[in-house]
PDB file of N, CA and C in Angstrom:
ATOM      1  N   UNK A   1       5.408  52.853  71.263  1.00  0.00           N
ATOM      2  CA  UNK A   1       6.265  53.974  71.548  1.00  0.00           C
ATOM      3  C   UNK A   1       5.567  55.252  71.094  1.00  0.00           C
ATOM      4  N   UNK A   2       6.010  56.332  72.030  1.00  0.00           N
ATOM      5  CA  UNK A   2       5.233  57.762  71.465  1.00  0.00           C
ATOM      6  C   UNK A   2       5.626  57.976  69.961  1.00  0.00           C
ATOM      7  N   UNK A   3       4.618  58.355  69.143  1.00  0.00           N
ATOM      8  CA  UNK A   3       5.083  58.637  67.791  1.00  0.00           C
ATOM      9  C   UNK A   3       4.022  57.484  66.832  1.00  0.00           C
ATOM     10  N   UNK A   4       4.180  56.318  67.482  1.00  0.00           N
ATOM     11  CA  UNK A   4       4.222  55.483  66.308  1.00  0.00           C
ATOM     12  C   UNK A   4       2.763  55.397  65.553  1.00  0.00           C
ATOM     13  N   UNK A   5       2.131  55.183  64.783  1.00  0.00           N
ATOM     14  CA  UNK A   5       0.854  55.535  64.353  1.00  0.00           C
ATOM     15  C   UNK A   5       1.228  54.515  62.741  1.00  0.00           C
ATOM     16  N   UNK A   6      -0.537  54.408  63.042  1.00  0.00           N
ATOM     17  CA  UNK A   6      -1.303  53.933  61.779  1.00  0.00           C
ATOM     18  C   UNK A   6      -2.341  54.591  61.197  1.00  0.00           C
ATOM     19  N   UNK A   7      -2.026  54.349  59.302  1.00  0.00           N
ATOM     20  CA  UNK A   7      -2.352  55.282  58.123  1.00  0.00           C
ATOM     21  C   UNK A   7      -3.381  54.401  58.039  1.00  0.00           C
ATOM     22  N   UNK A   8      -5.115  54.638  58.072  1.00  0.00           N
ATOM     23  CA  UNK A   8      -5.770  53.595  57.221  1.00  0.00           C
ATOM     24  C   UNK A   8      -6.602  54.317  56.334  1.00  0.00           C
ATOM     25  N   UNK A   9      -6.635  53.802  55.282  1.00  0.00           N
ATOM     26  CA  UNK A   9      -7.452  54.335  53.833  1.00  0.00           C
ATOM     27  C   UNK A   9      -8.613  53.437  53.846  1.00  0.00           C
ATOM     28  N   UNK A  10     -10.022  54.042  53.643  1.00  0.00           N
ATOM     29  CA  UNK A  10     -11.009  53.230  53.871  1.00  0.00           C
ATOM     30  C   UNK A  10     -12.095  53.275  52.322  1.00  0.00           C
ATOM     31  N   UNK A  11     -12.755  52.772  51.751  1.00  0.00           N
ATOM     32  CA  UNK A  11     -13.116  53.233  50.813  1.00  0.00           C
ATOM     33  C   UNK A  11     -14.614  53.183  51.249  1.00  0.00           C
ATOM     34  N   UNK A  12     -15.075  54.577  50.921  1.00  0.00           N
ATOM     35  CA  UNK A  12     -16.722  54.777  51.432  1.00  0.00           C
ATOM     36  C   UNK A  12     -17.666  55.672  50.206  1.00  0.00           C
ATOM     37  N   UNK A  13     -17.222  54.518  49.542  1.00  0.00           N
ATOM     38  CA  UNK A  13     -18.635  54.569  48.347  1.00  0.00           C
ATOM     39  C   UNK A  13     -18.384  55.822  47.431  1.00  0.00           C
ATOM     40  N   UNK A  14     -17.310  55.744  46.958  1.00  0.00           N
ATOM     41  CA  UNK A  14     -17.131  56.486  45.545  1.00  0.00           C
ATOM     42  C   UNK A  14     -16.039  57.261  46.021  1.00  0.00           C
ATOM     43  N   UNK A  15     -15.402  57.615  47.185  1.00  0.00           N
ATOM     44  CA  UNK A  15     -14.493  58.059  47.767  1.00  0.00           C
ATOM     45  C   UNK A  15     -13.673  57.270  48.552  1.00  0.00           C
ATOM     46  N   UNK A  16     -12.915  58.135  49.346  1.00  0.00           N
ATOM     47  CA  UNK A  16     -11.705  57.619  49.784  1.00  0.00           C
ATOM     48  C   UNK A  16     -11.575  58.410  51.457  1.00  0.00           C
ATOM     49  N   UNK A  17     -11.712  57.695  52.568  1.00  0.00           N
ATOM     50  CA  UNK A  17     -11.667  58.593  53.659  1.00  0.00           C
ATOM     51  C   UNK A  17     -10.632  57.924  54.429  1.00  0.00           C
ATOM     52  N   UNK A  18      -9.340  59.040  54.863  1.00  0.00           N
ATOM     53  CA  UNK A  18      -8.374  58.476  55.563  1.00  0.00           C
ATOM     54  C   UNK A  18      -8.248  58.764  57.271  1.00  0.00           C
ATOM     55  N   UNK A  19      -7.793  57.903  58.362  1.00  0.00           N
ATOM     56  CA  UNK A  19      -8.340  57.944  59.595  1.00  0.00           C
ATOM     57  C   UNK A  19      -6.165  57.406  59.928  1.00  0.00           C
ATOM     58  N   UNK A  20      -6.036  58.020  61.101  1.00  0.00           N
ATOM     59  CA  UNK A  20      -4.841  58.184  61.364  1.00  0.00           C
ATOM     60  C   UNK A  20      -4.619  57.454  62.860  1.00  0.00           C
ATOM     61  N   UNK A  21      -4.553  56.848  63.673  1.00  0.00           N
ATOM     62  CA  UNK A  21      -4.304  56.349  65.182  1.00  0.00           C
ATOM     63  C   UNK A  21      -3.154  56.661  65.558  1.00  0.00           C
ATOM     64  N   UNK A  22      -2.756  57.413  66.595  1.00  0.00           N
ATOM     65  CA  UNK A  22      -1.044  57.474  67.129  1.00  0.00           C
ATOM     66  C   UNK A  22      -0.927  57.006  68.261  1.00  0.00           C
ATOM     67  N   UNK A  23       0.047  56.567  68.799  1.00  0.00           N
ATOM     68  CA  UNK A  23       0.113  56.414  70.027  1.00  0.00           C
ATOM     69  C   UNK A  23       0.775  57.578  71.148  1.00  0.00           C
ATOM     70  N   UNK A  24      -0.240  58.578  71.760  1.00  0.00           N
ATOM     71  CA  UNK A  24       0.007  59.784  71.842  1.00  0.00           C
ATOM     72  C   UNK A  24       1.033  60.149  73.174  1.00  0.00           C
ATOM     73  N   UNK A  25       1.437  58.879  74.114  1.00  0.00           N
ATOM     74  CA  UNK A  25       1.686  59.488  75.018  1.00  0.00           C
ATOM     75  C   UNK A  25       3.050  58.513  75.254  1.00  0.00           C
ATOM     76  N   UNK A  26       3.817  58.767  76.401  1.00  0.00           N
ATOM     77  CA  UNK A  26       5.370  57.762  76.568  1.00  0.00           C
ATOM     78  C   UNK A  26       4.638  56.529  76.762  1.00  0.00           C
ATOM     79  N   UNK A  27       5.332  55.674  76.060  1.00  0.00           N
ATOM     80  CA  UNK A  27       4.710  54.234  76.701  1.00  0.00           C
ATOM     81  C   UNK A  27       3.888  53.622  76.176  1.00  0.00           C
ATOM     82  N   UNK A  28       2.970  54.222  75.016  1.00  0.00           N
ATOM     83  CA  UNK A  28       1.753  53.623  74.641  1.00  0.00           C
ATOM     84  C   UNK A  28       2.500  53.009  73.163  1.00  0.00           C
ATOM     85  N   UNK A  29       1.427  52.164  72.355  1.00  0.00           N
ATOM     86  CA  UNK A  29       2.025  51.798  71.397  1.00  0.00           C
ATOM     87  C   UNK A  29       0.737  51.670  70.584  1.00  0.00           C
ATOM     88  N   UNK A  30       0.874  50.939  69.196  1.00  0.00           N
ATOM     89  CA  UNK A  30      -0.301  51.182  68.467  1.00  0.00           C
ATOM     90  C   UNK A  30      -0.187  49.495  68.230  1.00  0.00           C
ATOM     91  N   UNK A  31      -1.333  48.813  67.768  1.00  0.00           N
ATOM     92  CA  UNK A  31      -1.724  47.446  67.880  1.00  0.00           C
ATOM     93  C   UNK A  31      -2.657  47.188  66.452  1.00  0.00           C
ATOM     94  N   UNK A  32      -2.186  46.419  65.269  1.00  0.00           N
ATOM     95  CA  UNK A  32      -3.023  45.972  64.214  1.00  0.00           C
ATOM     96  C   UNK A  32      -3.838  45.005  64.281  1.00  0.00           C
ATOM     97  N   UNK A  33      -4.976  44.505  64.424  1.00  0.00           N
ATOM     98  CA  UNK A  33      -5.459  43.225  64.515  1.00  0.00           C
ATOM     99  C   UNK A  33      -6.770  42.667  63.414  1.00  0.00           C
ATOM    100  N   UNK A  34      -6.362  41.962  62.747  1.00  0.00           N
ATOM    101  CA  UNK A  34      -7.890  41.733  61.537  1.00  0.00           C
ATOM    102  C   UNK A  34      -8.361  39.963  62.155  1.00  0.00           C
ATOM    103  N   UNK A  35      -9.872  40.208  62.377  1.00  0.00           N
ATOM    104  CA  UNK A  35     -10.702  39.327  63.325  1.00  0.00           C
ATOM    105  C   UNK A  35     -11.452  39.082  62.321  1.00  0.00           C
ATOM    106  N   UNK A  36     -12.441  37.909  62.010  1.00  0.00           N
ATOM    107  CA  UNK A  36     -13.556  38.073  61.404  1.00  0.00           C
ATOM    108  C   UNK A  36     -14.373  38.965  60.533  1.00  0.00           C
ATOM    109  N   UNK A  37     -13.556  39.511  59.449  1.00  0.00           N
ATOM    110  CA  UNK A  37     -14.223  40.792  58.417  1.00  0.00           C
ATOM    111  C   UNK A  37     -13.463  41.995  59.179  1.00  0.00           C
ATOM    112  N   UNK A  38     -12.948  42.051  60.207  1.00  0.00           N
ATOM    113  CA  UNK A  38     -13.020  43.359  61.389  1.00  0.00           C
ATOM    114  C   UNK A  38     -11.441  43.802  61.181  1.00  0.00           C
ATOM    115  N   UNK A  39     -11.037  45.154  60.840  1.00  0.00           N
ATOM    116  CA  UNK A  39      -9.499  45.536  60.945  1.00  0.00           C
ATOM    117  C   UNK A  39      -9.613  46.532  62.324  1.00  0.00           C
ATOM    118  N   UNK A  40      -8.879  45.771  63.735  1.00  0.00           N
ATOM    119  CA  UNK A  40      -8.734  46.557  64.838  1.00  0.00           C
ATOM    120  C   UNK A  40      -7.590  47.555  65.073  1.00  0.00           C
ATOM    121  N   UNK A  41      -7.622  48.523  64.976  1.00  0.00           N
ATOM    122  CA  UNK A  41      -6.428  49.745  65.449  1.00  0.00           C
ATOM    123  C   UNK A  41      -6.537  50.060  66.850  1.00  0.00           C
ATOM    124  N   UNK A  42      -5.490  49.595  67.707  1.00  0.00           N
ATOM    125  CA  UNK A  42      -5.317  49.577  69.005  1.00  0.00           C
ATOM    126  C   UNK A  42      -4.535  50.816  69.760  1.00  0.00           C
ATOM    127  N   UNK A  43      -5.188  51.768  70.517  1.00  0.00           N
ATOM    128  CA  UNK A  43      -3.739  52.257  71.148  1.00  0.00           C
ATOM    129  C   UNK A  43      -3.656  51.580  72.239  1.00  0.00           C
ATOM    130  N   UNK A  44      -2.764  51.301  72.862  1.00  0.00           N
ATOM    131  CA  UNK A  44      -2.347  50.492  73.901  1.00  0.00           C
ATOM    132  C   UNK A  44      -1.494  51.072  74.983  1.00  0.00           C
ATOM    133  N   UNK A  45      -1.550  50.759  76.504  1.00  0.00           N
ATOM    134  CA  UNK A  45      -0.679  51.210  77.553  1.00  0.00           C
ATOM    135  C   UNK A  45       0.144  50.276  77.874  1.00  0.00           C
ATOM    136  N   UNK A  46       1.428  50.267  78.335  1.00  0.00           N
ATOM    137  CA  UNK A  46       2.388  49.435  78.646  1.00  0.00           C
ATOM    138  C   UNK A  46       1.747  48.029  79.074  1.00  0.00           C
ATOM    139  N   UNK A  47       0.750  48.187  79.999  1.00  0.00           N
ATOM    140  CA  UNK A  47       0.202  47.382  80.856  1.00  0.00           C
ATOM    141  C   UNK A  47      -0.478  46.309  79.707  1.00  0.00           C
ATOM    142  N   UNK A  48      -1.150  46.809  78.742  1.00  0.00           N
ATOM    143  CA  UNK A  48      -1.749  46.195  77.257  1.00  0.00           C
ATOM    144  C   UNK A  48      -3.297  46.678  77.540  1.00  0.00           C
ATOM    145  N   UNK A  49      -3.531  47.743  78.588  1.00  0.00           N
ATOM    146  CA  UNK A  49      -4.930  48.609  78.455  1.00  0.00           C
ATOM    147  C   UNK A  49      -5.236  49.193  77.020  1.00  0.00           C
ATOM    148  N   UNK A  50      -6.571  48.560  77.039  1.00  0.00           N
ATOM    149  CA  UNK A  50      -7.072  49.598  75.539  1.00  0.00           C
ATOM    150  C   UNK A  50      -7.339  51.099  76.353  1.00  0.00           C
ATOM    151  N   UNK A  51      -6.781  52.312  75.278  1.00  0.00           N
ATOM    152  CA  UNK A  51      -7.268  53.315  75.264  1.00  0.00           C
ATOM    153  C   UNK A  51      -8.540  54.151  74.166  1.00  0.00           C
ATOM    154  N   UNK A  52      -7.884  53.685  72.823  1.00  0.00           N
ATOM    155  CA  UNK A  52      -9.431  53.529  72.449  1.00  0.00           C
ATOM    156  C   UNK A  52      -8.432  52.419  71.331  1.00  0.00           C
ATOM    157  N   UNK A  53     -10.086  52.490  69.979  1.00  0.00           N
ATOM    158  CA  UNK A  53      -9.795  51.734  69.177  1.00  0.00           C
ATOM    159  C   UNK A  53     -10.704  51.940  68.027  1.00  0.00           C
ATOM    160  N   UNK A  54     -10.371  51.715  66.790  1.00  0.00           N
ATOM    161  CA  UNK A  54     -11.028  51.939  65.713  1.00  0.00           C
ATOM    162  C   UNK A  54     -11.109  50.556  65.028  1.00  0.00           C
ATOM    163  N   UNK A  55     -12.159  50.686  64.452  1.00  0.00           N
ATOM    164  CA  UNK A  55     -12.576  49.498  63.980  1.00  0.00           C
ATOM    165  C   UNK A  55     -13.290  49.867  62.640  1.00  0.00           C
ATOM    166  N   UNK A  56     -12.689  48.719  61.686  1.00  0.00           N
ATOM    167  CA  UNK A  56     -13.217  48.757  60.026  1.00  0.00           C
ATOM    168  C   UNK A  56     -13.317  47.497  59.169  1.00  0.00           C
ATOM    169  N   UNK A  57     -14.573  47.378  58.750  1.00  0.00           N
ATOM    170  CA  UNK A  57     -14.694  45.979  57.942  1.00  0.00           C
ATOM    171  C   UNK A  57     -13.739  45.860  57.158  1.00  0.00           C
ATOM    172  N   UNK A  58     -12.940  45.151  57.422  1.00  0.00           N
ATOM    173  CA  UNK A  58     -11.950  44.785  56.273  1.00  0.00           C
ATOM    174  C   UNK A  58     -12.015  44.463  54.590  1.00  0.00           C
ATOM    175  N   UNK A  59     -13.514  44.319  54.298  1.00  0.00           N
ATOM    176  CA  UNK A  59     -13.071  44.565  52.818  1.00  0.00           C
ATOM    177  C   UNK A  59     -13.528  46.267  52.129  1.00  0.00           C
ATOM    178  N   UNK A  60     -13.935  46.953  53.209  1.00  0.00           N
ATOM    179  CA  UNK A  60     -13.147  48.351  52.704  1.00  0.00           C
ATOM    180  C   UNK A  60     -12.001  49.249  52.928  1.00  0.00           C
ATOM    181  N   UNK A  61     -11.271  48.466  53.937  1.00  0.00           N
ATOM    182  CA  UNK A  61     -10.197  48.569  53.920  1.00  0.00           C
ATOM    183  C   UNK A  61      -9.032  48.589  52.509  1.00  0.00           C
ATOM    184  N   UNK A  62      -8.660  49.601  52.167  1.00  0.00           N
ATOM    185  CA  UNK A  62      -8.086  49.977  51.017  1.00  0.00           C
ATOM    186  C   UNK A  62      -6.055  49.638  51.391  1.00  0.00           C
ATOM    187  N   UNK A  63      -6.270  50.434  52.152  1.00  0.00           N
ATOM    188  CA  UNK A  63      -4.220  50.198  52.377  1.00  0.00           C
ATOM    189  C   UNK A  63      -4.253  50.559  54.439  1.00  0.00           C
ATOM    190  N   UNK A  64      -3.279  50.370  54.562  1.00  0.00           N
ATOM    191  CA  UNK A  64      -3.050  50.030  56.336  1.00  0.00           C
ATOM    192  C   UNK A  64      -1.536  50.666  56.028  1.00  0.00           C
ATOM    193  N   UNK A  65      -0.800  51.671  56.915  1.00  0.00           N
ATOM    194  CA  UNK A  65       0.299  52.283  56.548  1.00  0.00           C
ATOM    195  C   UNK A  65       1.068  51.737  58.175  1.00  0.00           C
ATOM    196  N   UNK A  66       1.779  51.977  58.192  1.00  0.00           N
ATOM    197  CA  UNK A  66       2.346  51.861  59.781  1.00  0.00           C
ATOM    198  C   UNK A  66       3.777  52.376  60.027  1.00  0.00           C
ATOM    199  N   UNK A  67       3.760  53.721  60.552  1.00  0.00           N
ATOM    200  CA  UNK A  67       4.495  54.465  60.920  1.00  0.00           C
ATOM    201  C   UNK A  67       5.156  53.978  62.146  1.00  0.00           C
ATOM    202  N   UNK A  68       6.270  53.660  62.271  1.00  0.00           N
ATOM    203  CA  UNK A  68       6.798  53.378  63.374  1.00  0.00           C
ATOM    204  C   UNK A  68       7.845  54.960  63.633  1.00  0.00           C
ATOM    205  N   UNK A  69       8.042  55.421  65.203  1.00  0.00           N
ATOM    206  CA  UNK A  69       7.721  56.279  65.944  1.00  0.00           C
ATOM    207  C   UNK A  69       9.413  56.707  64.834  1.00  0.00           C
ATOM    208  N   UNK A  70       9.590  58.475  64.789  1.00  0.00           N
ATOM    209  CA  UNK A  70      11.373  58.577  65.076  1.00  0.00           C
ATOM    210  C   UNK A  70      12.279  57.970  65.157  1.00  0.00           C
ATOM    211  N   UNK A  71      13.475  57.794  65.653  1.00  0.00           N
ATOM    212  CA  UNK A  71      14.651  57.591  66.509  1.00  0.00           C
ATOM    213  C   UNK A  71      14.115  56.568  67.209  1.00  0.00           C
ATOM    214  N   UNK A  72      12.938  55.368  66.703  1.00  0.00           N
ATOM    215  CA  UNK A  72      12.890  54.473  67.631  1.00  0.00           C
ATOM    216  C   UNK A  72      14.564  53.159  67.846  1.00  0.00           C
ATOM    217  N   UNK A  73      14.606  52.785  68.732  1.00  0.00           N
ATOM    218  CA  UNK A  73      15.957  52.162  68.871  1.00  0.00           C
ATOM    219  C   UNK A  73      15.562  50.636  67.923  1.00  0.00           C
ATOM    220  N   UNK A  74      16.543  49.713  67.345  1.00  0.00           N
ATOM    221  CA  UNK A  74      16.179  48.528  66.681  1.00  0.00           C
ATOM    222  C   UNK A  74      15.830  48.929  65.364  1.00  0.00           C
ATOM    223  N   UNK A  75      15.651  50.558  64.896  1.00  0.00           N
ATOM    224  CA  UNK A  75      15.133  50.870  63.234  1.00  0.00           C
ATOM    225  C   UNK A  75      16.666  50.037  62.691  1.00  0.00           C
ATOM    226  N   UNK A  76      16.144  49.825  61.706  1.00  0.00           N
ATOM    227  CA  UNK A  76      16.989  49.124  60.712  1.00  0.00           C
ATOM    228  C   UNK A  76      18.245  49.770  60.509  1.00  0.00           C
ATOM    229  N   UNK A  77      17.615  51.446  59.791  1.00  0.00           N
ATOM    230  CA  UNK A  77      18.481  52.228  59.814  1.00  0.00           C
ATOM    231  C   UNK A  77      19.367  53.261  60.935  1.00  0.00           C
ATOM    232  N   UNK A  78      18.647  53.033  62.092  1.00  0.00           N
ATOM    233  CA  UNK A  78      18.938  53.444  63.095  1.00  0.00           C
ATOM    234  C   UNK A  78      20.280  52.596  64.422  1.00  0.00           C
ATOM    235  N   UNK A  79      20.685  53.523  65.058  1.00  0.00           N
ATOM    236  CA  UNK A  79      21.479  52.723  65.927  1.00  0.00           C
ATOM    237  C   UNK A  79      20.892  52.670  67.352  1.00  0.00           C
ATOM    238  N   UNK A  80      21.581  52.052  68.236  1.00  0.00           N
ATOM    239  CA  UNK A  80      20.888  51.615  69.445  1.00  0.00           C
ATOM    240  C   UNK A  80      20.028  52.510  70.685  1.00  0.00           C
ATOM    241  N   UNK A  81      20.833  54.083  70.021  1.00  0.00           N
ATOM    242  CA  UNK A  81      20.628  54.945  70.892  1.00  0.00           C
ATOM    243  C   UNK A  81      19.216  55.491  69.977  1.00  0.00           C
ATOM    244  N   UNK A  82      18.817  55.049  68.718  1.00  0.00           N
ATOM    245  CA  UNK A  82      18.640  56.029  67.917  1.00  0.00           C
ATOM    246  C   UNK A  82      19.638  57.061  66.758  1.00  0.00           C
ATOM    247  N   UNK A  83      20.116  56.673  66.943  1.00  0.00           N
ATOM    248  CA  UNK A  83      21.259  57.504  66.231  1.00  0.00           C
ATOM    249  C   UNK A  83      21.493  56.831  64.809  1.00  0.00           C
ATOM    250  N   UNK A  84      21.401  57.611  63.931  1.00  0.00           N
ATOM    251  CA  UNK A  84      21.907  57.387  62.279  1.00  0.00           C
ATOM    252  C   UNK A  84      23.919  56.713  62.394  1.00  0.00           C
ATOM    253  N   UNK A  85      24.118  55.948  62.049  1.00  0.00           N
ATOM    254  CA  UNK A  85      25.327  55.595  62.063  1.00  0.00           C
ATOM    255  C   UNK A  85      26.424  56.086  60.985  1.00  0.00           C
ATOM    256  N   UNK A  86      27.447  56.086  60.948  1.00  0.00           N
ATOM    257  CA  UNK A  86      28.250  57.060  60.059  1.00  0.00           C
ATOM    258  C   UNK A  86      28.094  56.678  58.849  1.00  0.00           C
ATOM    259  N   UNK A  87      28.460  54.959  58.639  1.00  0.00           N
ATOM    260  CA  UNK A  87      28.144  54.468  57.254  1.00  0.00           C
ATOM    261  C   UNK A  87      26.880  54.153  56.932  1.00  0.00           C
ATOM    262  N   UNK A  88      25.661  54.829  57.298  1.00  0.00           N
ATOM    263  CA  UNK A  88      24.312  54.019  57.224  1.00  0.00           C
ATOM    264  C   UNK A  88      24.146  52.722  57.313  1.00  0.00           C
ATOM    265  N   UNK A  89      24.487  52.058  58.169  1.00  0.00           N
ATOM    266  CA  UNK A  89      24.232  51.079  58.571  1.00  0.00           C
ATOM    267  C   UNK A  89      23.903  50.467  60.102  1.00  0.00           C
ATOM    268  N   UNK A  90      23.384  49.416  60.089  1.00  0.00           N
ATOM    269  CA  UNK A  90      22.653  49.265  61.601  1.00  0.00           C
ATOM    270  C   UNK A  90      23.238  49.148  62.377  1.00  0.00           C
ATOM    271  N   UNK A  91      23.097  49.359  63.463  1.00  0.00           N
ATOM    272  CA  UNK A  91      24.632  48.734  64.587  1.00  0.00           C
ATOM    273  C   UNK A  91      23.983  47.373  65.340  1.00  0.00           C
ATOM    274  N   UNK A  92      25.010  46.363  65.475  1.00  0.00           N
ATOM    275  CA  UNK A  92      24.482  45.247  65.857  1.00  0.00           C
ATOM    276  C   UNK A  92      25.354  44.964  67.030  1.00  0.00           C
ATOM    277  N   UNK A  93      24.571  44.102  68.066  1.00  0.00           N
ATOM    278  CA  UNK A  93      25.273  44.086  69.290  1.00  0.00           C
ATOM    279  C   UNK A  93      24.345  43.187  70.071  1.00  0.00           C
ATOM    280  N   UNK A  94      24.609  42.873  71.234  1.00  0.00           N
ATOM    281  CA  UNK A  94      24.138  42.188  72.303  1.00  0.00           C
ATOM    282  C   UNK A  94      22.480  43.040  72.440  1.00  0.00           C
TER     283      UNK A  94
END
């Protein structure tokens, strides 16, 4: 979903360098994947086209954050439309 993005903290030799992925446009989404040493950051098109992708050996990989988008619908705290519910709580339904 537009919005949603990943935080990655990388550690590069006495420092700390942070790299951000969003998924920039309607429709796209962001994709985590750790392969063989390899942490993949995906943006993705509905279709499951890569648009690009970042890639980091996983043992300098420090922390992985994952922002999921706004008012996405299904948030915990959110209701179906998006919407905050009166008692903070989720709305559940079909």
């Amino acid at each position: 979903m537009k919005g949603d993005s990943v935080e990655i903290v990388i550690d590069a030799g006495g420092a700390t360098k942070t790299y951000e992925v969003t998924a920039t446009r309607a429709g796209r989404r962001v994709e985590v994947v750790n392969r063989r040493g390899l942490v993949e950051v995906s943006e993705l098109t509905r279709g499951g086209g890569v648009v690009r992708t970042a890639r980091f050996m996983a043992s300098r990989v420090l922390a992985l954050v994952e922002h999921p988008a706004a008012g996405q619908a299904g948030h915990p705290a959110l209701g179906r439309a998006g919407q905050p519910q009166p008692d903070g709580r989720a709305a559940h339904g079909p």
